[in-house]
C-alpha atoms as a PDB file:
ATOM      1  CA  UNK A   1     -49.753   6.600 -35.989  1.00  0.00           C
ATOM      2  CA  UNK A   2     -51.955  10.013 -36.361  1.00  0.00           C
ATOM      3  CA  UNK A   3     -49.341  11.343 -33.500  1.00  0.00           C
ATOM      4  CA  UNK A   4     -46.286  10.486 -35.492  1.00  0.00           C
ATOM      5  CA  UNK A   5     -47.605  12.049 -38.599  1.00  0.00           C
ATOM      6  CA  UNK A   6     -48.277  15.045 -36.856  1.00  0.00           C
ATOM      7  CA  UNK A   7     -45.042  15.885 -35.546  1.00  0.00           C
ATOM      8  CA  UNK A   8     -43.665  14.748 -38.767  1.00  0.00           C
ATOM      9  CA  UNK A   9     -45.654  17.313 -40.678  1.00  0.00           C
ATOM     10  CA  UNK A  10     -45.405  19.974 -37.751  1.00  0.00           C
ATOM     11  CA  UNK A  11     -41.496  19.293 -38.104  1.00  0.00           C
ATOM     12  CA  UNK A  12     -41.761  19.780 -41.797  1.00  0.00           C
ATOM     13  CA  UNK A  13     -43.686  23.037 -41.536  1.00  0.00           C
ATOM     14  CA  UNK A  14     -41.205  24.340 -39.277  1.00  0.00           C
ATOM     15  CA  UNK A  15     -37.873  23.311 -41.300  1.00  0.00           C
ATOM     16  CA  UNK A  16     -39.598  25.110 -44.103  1.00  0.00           C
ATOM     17  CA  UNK A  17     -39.889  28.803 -42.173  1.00  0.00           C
ATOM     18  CA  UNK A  18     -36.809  28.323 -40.683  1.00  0.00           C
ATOM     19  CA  UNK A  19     -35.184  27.550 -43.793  1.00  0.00           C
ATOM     20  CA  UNK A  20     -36.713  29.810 -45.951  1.00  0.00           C
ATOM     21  CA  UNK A  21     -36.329  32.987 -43.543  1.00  0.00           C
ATOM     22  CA  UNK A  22     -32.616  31.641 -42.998  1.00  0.00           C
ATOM     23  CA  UNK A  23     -31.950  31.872 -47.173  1.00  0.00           C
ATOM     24  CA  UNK A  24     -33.934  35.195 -47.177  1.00  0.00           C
ATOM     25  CA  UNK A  25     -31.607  37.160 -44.247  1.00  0.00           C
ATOM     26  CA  UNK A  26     -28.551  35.442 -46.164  1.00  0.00           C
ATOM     27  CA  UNK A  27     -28.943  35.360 -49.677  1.00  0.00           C
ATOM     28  CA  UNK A  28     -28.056  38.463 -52.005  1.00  0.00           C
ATOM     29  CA  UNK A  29     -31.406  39.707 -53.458  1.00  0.00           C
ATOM     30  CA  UNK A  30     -30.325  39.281 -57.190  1.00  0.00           C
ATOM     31  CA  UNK A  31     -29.526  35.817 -56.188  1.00  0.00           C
ATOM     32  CA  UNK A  32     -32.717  34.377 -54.450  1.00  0.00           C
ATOM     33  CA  UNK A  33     -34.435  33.201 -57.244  1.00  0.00           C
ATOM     34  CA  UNK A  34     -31.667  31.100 -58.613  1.00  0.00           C
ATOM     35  CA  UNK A  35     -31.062  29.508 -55.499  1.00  0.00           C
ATOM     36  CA  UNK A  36     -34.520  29.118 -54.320  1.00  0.00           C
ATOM     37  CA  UNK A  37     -35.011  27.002 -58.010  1.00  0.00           C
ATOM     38  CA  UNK A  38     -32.110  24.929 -56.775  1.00  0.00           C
ATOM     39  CA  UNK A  39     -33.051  23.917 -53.614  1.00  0.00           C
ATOM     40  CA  UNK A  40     -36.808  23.137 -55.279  1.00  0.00           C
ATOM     41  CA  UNK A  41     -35.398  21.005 -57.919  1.00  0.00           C
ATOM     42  CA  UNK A  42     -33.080  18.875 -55.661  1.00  0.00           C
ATOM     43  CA  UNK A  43     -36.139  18.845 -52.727  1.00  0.00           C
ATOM     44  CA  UNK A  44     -39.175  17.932 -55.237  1.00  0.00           C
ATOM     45  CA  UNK A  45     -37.036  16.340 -57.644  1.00  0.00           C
ATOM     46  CA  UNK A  46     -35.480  13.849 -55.727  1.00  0.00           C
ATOM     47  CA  UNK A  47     -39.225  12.693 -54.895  1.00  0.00           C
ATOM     48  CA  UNK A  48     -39.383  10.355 -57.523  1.00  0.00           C
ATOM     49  CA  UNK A  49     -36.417   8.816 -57.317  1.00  0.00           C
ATOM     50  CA  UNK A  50     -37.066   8.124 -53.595  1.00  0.00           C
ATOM     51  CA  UNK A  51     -40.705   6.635 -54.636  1.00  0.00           C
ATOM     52  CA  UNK A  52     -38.373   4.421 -57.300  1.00  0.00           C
ATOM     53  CA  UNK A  53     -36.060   2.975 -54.223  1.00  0.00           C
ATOM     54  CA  UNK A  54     -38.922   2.230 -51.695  1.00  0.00           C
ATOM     55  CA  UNK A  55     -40.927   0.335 -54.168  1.00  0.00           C
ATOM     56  CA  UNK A  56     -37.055  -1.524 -55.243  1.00  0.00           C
ATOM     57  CA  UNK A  57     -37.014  -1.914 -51.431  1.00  0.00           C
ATOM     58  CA  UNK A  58     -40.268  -3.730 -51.167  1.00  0.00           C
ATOM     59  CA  UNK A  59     -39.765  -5.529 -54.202  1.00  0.00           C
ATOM     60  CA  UNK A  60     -36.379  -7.268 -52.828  1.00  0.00           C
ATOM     61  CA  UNK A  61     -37.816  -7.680 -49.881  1.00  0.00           C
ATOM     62  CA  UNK A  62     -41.600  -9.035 -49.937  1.00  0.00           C
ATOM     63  CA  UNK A  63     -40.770 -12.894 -51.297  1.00  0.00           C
ATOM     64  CA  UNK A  64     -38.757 -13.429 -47.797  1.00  0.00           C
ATOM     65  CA  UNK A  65     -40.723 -11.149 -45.137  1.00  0.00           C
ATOM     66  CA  UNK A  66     -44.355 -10.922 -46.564  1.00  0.00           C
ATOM     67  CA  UNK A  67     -45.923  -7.509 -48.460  1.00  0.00           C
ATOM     68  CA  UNK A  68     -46.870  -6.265 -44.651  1.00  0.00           C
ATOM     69  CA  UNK A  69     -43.409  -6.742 -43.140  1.00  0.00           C
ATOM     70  CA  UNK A  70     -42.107  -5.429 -46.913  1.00  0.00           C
ATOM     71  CA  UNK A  71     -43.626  -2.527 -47.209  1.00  0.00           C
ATOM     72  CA  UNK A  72     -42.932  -0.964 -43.320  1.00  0.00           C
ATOM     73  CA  UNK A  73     -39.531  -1.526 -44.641  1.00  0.00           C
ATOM     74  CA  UNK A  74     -38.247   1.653 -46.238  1.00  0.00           C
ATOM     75  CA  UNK A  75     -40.146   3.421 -43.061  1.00  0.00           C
ATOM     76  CA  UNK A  76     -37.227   1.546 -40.979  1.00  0.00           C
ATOM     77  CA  UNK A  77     -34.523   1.939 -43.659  1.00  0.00           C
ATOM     78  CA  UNK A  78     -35.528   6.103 -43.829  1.00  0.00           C
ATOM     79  CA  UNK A  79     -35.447   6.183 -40.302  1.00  0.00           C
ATOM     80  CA  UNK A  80     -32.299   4.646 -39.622  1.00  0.00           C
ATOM     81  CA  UNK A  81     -30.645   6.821 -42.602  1.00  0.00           C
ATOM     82  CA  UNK A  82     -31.877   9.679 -40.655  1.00  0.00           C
ATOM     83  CA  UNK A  83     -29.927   8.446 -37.222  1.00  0.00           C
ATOM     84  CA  UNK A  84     -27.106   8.087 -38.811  1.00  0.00           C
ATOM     85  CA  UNK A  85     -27.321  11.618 -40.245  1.00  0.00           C
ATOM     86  CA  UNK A  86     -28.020  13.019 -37.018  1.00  0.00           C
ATOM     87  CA  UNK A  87     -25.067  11.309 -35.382  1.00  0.00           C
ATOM     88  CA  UNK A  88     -22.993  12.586 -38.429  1.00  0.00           C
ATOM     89  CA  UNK A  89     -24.424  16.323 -37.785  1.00  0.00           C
ATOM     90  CA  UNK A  90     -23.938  16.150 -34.326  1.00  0.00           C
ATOM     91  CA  UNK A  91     -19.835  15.078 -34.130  1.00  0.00           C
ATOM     92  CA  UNK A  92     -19.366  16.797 -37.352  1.00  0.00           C
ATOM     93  CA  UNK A  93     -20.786  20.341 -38.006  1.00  0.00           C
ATOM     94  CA  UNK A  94     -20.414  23.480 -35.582  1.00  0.00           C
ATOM     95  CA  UNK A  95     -21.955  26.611 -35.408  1.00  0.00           C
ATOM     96  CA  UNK A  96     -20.539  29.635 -35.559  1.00  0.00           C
END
């Protein structure tokens, strides 16, 4: 589990410097600001609302499966969003 977390966070650090530099070289100067509060406000504020469906997640699902088997369930559910995203990127988008 501590290995997983760590290349979570490790992949998190590095989406962040990539991400940021990207929006830096690209990004008009007057504009930064404006659309460095956008991307904060969907990234931070869709926190909660996340928080709000896992524990709806658990909730539907702890009477049938037990609060163990429950609450490892929005891990899965994340995870498998985030295949399918992947397989979406990957036969969809193109770089220049």
């Amino acid at each position: 589990m501590a290995f997983a977390l760590f290349g979570v966070m490790a992949s998190a650090m590095l989406w962040n410097v990539i991400t940021v530099s990207w929006r830096q070289r690209r990004i008009p100067t007057e504009l930064l600001g404006r659309v460095n509060s956008i991307y904060r406000f969907f990234g931070w504020g869709s926190m909660p609302l996340g928080a709000l469906a896992g524990g709806f997640v658990v909730s539907l699902l702890e009477d049938g499966l037990g609060r163990e088997a429950a609450l490892r369930a929005p891990f899965l559910l994340a995870a498998a969003c985030c295949v399918l995203l992947l397989v979406y990127a990957v036969f969809r988008l193109r770089l220049p």
